[in-house]
C-alpha atoms as a PDB file:
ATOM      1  CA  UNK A   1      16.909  41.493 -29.808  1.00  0.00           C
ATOM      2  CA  UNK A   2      16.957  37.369 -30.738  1.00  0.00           C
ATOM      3  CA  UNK A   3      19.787  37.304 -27.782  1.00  0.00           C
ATOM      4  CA  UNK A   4      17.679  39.082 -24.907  1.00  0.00           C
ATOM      5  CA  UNK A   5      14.899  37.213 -25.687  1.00  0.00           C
ATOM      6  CA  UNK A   6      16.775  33.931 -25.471  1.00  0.00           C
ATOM      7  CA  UNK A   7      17.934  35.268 -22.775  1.00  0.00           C
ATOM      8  CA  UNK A   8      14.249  35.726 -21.385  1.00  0.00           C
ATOM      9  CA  UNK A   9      13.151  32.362 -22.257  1.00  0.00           C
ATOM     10  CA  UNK A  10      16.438  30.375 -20.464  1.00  0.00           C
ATOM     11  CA  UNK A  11      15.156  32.241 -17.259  1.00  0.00           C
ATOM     12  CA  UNK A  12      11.760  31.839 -17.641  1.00  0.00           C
ATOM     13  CA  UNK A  13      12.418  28.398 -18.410  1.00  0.00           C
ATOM     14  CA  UNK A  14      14.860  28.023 -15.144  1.00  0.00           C
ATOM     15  CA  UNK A  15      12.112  29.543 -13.204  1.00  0.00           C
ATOM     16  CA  UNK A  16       9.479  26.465 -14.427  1.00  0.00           C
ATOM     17  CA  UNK A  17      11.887  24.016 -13.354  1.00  0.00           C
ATOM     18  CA  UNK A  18      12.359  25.371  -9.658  1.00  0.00           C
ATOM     19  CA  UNK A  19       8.642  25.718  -9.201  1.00  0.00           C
ATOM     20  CA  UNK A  20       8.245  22.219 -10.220  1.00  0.00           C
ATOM     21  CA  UNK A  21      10.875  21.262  -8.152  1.00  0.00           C
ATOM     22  CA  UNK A  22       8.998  22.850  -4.838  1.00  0.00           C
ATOM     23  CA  UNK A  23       5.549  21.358  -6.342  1.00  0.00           C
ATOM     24  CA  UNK A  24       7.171  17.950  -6.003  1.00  0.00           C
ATOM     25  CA  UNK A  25       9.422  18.028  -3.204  1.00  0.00           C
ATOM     26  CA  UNK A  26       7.115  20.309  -0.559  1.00  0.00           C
ATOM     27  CA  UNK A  27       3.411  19.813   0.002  1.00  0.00           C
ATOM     28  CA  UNK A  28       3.431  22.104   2.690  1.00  0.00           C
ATOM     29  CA  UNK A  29      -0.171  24.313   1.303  1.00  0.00           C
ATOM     30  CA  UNK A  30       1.997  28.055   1.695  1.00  0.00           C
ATOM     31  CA  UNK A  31       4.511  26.465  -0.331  1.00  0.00           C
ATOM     32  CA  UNK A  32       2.266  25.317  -3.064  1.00  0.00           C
ATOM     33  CA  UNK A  33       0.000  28.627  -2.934  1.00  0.00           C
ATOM     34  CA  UNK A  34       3.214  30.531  -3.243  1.00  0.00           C
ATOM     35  CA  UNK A  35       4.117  28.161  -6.557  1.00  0.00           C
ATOM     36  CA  UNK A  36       1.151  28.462  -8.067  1.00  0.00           C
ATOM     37  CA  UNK A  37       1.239  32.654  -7.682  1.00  0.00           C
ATOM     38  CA  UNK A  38       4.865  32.213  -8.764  1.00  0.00           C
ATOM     39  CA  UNK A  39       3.971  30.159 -11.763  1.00  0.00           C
ATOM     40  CA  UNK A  40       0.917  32.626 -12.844  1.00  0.00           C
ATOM     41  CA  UNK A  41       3.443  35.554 -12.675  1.00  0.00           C
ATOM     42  CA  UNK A  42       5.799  33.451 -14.902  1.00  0.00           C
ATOM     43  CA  UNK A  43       2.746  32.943 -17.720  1.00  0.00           C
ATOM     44  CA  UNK A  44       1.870  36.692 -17.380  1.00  0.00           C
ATOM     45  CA  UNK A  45       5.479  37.461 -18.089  1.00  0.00           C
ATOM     46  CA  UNK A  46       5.625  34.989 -21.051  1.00  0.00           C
ATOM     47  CA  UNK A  47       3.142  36.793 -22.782  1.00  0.00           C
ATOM     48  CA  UNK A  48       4.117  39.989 -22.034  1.00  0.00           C
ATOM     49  CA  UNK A  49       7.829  39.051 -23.881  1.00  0.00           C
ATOM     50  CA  UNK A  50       5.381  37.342 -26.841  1.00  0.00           C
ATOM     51  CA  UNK A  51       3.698  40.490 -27.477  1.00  0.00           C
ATOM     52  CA  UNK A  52       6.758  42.784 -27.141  1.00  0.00           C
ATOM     53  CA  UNK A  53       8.380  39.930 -29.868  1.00  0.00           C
ATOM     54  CA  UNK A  54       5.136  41.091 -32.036  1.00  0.00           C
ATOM     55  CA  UNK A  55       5.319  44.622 -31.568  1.00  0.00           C
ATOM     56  CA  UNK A  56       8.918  45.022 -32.614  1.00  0.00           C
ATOM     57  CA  UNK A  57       8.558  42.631 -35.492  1.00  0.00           C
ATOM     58  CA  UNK A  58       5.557  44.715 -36.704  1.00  0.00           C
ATOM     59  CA  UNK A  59       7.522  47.854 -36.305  1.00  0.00           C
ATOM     60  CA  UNK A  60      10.704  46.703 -38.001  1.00  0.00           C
ATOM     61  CA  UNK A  61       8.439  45.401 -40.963  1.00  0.00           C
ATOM     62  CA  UNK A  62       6.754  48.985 -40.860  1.00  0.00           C
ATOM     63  CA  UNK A  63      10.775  50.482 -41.128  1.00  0.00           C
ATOM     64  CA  UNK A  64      11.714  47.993 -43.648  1.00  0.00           C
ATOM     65  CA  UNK A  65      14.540  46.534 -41.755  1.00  0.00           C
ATOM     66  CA  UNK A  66      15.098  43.150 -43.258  1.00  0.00           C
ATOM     67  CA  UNK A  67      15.606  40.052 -41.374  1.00  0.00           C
ATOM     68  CA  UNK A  68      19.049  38.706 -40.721  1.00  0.00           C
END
């Protein structure tokens, strides 16, 4: 589970760094309305993966799996 959400985070992270990339290089206003949609999906999506991170960490806890 520590790998796909790794995983998650490299993308998200990727995703940040080509929106900032448009942000700086294109002030067309579609461009930068599109970005900022873009980067609002990305924060939605970060705390989406936070809270799944929380749910199965509560539920392995409830199981008793123990941490690696």
């Amino acid at each position: 589970m520590t790998t796909k959400a790794e995983k998650s985070s490299q993308h998200l992270a990727k995703a940040r760094e080509l929106l900032r990339e448009v942000d700086e290089v294109n002030a067309d206003p579609q461009a930068k309305a599109t970005a900022a949609a873009a980067h609002a999906t990305l924060v939605l999506a970060e705390q989406v993966a936070v809270a799944r991170v929380l749910m199965a960490t509560d539920a392995a806890k409830r199981l008793g799996v123990n941490e690696g």
